[in-house]
PDB file of N, CA and C in Angstrom:
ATOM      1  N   UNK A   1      -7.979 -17.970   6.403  1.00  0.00           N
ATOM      2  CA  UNK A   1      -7.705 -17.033   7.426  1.00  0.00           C
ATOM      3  C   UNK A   1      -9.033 -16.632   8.031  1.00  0.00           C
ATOM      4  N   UNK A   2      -9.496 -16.314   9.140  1.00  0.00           N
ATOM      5  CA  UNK A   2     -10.590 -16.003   9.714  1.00  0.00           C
ATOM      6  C   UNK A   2      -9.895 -15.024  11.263  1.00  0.00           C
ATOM      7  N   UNK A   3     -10.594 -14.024  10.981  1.00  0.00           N
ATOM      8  CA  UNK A   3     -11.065 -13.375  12.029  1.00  0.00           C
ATOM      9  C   UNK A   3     -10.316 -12.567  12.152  1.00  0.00           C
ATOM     10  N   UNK A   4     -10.424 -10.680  12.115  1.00  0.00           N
ATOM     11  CA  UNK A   4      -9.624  -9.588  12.690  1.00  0.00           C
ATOM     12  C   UNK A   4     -10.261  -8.861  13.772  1.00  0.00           C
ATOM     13  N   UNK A   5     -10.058  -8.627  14.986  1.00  0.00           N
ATOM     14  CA  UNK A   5     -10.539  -7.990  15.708  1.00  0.00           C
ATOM     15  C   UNK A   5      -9.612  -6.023  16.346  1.00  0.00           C
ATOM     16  N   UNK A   6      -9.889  -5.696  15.796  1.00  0.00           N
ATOM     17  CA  UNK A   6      -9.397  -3.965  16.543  1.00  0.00           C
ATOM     18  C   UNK A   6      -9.886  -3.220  17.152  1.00  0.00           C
ATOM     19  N   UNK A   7      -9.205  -2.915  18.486  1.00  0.00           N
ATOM     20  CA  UNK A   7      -9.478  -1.814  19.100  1.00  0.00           C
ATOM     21  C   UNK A   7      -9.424  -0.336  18.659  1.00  0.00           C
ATOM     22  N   UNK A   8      -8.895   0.062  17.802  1.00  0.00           N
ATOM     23  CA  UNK A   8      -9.166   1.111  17.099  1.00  0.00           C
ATOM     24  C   UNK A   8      -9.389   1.125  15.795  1.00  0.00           C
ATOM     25  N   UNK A   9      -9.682   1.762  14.610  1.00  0.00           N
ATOM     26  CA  UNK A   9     -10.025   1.947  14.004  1.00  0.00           C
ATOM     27  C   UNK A   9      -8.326   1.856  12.869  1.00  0.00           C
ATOM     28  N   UNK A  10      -8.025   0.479  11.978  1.00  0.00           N
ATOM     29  CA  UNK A  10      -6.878   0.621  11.204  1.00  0.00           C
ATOM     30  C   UNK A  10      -7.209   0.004   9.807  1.00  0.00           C
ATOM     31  N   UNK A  11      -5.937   0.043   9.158  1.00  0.00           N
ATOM     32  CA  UNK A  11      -6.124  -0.936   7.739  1.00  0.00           C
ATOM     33  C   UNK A  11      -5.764  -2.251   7.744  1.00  0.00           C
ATOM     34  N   UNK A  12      -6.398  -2.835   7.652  1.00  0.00           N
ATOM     35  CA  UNK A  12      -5.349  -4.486   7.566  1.00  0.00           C
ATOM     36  C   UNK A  12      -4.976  -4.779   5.915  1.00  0.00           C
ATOM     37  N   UNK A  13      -3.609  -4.791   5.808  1.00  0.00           N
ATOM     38  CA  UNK A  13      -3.233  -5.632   4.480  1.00  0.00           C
ATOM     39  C   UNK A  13      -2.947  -7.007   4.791  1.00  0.00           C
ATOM     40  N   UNK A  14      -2.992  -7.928   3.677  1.00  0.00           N
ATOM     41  CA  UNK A  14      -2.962  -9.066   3.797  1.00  0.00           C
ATOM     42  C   UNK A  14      -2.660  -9.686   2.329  1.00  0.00           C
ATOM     43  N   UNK A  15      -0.956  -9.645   2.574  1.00  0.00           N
ATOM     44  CA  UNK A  15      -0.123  -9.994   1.291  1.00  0.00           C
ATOM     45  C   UNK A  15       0.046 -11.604   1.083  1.00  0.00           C
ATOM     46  N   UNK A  16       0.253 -12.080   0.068  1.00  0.00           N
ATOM     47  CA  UNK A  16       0.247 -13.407  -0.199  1.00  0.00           C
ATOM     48  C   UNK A  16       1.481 -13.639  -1.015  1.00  0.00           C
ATOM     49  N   UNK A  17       2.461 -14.485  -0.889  1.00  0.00           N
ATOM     50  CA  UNK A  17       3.785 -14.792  -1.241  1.00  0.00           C
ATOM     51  C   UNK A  17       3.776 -16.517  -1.588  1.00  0.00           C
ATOM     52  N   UNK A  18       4.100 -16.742  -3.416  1.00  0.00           N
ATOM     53  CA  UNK A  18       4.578 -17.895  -3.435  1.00  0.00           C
ATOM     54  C   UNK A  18       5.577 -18.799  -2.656  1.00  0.00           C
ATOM     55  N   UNK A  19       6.002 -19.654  -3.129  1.00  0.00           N
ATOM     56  CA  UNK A  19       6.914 -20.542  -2.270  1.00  0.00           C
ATOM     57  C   UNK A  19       8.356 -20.123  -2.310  1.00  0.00           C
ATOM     58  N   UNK A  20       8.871 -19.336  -3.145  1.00  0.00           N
ATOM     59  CA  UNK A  20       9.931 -18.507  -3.404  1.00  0.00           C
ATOM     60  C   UNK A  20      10.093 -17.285  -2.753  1.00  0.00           C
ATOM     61  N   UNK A  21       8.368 -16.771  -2.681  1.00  0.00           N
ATOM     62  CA  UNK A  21       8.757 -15.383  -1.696  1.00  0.00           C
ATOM     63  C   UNK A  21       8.205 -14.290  -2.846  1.00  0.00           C
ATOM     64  N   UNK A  22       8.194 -15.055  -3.956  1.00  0.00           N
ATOM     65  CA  UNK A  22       7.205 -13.655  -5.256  1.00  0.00           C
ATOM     66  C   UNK A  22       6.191 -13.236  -4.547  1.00  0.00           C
ATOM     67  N   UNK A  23       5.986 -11.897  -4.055  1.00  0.00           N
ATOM     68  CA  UNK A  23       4.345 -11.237  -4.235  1.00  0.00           C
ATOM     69  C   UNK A  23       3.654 -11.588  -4.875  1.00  0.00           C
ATOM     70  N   UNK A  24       2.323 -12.656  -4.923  1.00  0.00           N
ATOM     71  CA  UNK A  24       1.651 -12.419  -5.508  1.00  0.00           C
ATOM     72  C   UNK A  24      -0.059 -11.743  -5.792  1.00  0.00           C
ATOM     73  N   UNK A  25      -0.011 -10.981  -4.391  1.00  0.00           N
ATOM     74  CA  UNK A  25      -1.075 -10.053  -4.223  1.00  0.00           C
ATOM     75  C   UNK A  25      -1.428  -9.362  -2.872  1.00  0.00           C
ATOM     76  N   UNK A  26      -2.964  -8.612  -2.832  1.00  0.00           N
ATOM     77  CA  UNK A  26      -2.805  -7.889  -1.850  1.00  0.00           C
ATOM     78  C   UNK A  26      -4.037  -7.673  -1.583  1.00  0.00           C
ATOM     79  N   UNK A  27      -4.630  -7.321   0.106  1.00  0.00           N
ATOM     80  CA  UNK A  27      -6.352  -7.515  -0.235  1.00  0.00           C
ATOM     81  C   UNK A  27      -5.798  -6.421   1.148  1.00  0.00           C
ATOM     82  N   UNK A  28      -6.929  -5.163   1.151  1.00  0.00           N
ATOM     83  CA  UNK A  28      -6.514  -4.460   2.243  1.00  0.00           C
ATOM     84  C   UNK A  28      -8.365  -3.864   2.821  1.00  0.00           C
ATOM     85  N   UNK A  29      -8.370  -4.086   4.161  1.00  0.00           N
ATOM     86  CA  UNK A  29      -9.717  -3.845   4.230  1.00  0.00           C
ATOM     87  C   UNK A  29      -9.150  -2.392   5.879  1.00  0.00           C
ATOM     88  N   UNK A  30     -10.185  -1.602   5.678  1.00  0.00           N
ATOM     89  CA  UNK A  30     -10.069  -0.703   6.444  1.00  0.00           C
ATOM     90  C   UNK A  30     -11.244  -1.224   7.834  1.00  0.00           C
ATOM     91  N   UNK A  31     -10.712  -1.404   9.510  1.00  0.00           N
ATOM     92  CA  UNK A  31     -11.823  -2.070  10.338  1.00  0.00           C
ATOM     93  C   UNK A  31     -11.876  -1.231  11.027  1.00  0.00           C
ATOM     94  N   UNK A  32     -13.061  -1.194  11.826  1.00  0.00           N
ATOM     95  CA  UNK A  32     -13.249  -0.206  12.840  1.00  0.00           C
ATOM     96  C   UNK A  32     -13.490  -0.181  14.064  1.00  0.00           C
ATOM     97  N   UNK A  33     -13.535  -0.246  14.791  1.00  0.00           N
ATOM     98  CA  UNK A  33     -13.605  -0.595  16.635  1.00  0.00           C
ATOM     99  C   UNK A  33     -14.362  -1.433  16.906  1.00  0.00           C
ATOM    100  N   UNK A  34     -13.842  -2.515  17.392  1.00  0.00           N
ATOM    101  CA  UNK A  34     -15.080  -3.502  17.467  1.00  0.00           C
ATOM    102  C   UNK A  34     -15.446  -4.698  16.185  1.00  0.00           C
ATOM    103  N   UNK A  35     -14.797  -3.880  15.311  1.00  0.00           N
ATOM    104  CA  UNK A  35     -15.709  -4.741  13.648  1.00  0.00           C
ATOM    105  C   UNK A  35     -14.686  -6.084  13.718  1.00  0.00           C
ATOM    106  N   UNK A  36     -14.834  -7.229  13.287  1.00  0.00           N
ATOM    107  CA  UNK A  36     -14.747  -8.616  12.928  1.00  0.00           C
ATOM    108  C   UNK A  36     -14.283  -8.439  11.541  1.00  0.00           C
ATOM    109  N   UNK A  37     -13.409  -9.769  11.203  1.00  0.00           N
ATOM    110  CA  UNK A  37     -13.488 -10.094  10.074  1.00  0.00           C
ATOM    111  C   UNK A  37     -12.730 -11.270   9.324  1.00  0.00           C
ATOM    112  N   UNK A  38     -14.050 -12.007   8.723  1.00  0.00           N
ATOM    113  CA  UNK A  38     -12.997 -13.243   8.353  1.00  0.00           C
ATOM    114  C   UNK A  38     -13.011 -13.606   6.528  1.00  0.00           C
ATOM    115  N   UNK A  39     -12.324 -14.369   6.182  1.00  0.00           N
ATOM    116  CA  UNK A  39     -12.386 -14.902   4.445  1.00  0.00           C
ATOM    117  C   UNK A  39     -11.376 -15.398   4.363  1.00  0.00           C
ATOM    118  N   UNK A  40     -11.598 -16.410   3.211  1.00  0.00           N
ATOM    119  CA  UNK A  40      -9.957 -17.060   2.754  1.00  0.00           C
ATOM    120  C   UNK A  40      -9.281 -16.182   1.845  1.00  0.00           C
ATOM    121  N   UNK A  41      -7.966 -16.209   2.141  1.00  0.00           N
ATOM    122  CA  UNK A  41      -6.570 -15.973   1.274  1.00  0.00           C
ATOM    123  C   UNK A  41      -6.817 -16.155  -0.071  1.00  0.00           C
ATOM    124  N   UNK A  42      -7.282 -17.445  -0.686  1.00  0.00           N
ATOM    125  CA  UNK A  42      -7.301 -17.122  -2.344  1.00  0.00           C
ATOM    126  C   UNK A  42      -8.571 -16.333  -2.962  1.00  0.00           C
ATOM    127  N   UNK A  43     -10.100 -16.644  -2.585  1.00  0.00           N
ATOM    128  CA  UNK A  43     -10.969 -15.412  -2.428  1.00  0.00           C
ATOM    129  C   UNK A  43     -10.527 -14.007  -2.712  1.00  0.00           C
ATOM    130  N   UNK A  44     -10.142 -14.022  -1.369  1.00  0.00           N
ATOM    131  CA  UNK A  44     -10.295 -12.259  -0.988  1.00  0.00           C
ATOM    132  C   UNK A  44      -9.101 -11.779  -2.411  1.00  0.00           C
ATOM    133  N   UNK A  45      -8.260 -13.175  -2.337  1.00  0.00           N
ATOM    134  CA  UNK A  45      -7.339 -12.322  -3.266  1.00  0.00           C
ATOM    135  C   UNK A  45      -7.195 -12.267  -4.787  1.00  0.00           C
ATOM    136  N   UNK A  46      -8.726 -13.054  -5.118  1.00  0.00           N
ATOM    137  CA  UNK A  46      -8.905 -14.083  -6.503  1.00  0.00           C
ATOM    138  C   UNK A  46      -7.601 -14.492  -6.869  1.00  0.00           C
ATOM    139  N   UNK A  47      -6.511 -15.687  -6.139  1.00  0.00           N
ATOM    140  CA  UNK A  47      -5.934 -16.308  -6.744  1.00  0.00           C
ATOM    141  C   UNK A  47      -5.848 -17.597  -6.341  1.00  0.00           C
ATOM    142  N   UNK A  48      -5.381 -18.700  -7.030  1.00  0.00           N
ATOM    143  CA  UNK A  48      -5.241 -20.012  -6.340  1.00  0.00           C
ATOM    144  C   UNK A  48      -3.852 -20.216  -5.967  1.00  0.00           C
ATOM    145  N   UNK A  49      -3.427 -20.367  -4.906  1.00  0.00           N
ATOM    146  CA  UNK A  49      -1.952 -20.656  -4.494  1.00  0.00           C
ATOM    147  C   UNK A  49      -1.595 -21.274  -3.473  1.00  0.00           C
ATOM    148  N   UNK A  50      -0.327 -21.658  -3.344  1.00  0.00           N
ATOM    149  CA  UNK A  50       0.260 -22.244  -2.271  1.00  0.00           C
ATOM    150  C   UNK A  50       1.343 -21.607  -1.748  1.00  0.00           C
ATOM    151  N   UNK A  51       1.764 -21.335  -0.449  1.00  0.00           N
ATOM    152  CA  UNK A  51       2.692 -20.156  -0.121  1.00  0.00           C
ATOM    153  C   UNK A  51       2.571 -19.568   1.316  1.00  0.00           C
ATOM    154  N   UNK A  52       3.129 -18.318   1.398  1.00  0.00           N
ATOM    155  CA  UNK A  52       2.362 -17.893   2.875  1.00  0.00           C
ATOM    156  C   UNK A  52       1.861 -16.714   2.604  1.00  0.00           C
ATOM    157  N   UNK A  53       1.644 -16.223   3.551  1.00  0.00           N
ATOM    158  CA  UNK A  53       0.422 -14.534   3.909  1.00  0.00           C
ATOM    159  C   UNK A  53       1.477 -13.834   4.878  1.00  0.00           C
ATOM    160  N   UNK A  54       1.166 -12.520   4.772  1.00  0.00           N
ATOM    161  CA  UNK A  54       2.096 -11.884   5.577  1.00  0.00           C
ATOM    162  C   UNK A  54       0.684 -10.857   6.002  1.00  0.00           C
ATOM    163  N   UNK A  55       0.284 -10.512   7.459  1.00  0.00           N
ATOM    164  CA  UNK A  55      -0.615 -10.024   7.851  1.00  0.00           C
ATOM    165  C   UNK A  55      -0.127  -8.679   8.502  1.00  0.00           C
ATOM    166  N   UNK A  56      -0.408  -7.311   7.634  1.00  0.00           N
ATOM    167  CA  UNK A  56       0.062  -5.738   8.501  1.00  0.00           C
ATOM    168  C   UNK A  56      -1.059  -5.585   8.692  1.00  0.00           C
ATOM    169  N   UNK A  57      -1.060  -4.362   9.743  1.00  0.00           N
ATOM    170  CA  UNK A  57      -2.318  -3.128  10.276  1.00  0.00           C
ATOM    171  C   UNK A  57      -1.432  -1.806  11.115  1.00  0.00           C
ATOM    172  N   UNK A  58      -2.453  -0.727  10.580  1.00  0.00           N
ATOM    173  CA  UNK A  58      -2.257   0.335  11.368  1.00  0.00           C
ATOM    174  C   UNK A  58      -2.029   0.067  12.890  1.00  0.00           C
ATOM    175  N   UNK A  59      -2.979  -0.782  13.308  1.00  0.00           N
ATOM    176  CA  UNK A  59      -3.407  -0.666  14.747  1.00  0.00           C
ATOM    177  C   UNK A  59      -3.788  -2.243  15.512  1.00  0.00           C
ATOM    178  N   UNK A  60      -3.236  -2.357  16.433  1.00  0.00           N
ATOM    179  CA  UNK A  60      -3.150  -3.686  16.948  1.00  0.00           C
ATOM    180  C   UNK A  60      -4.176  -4.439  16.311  1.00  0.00           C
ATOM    181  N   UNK A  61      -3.783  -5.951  16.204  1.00  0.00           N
ATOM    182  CA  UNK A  61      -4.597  -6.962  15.513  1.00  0.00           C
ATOM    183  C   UNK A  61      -4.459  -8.359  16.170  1.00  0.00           C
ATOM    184  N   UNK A  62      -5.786  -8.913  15.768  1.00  0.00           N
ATOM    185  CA  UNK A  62      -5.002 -10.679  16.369  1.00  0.00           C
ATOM    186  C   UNK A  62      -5.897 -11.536  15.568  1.00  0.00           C
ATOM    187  N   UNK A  63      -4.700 -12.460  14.905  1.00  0.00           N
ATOM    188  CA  UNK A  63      -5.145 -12.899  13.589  1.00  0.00           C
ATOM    189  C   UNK A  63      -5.184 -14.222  13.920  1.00  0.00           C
ATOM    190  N   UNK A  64      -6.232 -15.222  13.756  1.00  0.00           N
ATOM    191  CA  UNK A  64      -6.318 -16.599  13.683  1.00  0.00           C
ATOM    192  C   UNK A  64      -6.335 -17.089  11.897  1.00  0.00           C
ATOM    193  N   UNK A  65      -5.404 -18.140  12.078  1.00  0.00           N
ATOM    194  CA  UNK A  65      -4.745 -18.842  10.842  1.00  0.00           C
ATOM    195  C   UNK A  65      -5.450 -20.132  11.071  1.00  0.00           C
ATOM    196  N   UNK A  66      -6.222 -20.677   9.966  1.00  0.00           N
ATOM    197  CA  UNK A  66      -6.904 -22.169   9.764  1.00  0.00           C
ATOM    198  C   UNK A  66      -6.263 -22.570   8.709  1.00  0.00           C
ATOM    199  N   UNK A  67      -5.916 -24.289   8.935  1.00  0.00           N
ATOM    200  CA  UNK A  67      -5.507 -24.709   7.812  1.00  0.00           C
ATOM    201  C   UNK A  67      -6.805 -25.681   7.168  1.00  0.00           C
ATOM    202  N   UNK A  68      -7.425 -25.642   6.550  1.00  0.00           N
ATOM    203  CA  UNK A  68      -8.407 -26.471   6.269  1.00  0.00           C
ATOM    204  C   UNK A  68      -8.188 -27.112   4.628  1.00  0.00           C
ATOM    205  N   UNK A  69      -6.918 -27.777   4.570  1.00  0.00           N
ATOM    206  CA  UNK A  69      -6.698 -28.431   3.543  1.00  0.00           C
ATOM    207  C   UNK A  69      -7.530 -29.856   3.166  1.00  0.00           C
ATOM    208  N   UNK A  70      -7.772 -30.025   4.164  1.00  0.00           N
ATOM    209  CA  UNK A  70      -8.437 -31.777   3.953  1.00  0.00           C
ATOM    210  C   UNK A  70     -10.056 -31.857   4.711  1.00  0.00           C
ATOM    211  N   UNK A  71     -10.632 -31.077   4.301  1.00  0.00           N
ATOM    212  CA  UNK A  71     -11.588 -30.389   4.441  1.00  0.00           C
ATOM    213  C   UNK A  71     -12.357 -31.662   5.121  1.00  0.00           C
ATOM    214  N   UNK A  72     -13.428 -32.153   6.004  1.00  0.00           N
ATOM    215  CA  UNK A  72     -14.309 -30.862   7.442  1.00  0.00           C
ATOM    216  C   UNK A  72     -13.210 -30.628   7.871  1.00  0.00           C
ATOM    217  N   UNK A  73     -12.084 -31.579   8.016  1.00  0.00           N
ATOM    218  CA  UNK A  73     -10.970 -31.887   8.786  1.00  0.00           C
ATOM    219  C   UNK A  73     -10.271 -29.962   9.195  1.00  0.00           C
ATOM    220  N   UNK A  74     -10.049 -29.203   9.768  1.00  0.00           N
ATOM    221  CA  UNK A  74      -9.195 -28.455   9.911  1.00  0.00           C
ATOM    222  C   UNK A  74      -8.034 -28.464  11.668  1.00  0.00           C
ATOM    223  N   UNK A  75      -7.214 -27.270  11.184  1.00  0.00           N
ATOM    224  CA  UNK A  75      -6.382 -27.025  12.574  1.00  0.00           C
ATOM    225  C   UNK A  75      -5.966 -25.838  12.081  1.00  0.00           C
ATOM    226  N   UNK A  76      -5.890 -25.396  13.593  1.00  0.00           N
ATOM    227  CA  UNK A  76      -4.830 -23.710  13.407  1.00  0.00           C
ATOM    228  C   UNK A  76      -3.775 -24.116  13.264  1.00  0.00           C
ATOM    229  N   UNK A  77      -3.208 -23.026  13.029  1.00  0.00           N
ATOM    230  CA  UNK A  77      -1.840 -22.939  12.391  1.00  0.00           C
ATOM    231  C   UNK A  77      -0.914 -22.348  13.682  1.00  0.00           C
ATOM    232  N   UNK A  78       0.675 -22.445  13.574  1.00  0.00           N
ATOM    233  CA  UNK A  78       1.249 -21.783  14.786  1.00  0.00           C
ATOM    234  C   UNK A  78       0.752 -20.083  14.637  1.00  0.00           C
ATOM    235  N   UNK A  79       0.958 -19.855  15.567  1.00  0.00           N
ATOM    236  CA  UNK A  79       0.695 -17.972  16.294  1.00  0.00           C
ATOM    237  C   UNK A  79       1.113 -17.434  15.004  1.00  0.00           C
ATOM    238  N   UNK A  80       0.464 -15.986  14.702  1.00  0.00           N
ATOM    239  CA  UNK A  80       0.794 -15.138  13.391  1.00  0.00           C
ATOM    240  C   UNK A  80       1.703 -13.861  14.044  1.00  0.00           C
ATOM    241  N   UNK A  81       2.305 -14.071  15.258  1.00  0.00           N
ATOM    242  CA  UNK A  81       3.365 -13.323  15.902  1.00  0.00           C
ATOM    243  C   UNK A  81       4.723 -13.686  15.935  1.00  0.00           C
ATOM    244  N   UNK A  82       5.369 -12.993  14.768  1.00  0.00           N
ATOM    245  CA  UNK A  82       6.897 -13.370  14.942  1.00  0.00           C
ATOM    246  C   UNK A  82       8.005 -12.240  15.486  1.00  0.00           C
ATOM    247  N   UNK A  83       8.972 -13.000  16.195  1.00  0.00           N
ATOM    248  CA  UNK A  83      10.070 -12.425  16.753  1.00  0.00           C
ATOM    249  C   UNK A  83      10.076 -10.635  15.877  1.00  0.00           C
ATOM    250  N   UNK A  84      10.417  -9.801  16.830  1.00  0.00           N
ATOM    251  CA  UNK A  84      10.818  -8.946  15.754  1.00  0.00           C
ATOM    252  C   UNK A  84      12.703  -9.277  15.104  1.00  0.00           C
ATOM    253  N   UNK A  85      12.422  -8.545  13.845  1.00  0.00           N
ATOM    254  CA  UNK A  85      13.827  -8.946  13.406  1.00  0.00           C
ATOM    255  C   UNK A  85      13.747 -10.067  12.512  1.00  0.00           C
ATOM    256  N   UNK A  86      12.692 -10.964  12.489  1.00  0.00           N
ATOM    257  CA  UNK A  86      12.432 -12.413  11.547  1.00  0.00           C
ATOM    258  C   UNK A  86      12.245 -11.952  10.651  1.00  0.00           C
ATOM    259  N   UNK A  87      13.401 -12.537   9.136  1.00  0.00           N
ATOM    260  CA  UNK A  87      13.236 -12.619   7.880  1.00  0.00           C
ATOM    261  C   UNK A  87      11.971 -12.465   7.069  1.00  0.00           C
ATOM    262  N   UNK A  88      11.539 -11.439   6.470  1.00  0.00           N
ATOM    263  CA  UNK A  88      10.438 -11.809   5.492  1.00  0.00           C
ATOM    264  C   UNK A  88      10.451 -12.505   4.314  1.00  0.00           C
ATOM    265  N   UNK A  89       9.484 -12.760   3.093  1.00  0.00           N
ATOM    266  CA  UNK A  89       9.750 -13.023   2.044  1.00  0.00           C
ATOM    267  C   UNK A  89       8.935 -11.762   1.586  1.00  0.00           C
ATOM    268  N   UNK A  90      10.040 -11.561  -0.413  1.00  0.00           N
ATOM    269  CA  UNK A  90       9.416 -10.835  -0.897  1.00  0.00           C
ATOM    270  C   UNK A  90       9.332  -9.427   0.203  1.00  0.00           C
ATOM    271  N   UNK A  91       9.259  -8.114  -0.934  1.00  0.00           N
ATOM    272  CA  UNK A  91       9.373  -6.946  -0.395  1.00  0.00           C
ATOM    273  C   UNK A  91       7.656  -6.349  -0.257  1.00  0.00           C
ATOM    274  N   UNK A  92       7.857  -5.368   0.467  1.00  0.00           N
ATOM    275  CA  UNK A  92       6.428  -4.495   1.188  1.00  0.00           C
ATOM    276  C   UNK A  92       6.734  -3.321   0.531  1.00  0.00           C
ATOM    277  N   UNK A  93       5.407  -2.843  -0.383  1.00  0.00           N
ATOM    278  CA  UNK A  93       5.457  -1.797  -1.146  1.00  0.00           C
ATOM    279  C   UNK A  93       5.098  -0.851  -0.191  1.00  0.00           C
TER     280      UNK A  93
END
């Protein structure tokens, strides 16, 4: 995952869900006007997995998704904006 940018000052969580939809963690960084921010998913979250990310914030965000499985090799991923109303996995504490 790379890059958060906000116009105001919010929290970003950034949950990680096995292939079933189990929670299996949570990395939450507080940004501030202007501030950047990028790192990978198993890092930030010390785990190794396969699955998806579910990306909240207080305050508008725009999140670029890299897939860099086959490394130099990468590509983005589709848009991290879904319909409202789209199914999640796994519940939000």
């Amino acid at each position: 995952m790379r890059g958060f940018r906000l116009c105001l000052r919010g929290l970003c969580s950034i949950i990680a869900f096995d292939a079933t939809g189990k929670k299996l963690g949570t990395y939450q960084k507080v940004l501030q006007p202007g501030e950047h921010f990028a790192g990978n998913a198993g890092p930030l979250l010390n785990i190794n997995f396969s699955g998806s990310v579910q990306i909240l914030a207080t305050s508008p965000v725009v999140a670029v998704l890299l897939n860099a499985e086959a490394y130099p090799v990468f590509s983005s991923l589709p848009p991290a904006d879904l319909p409202s109303g789209t199914p999640l996995a796994g519940a939000i504490d």
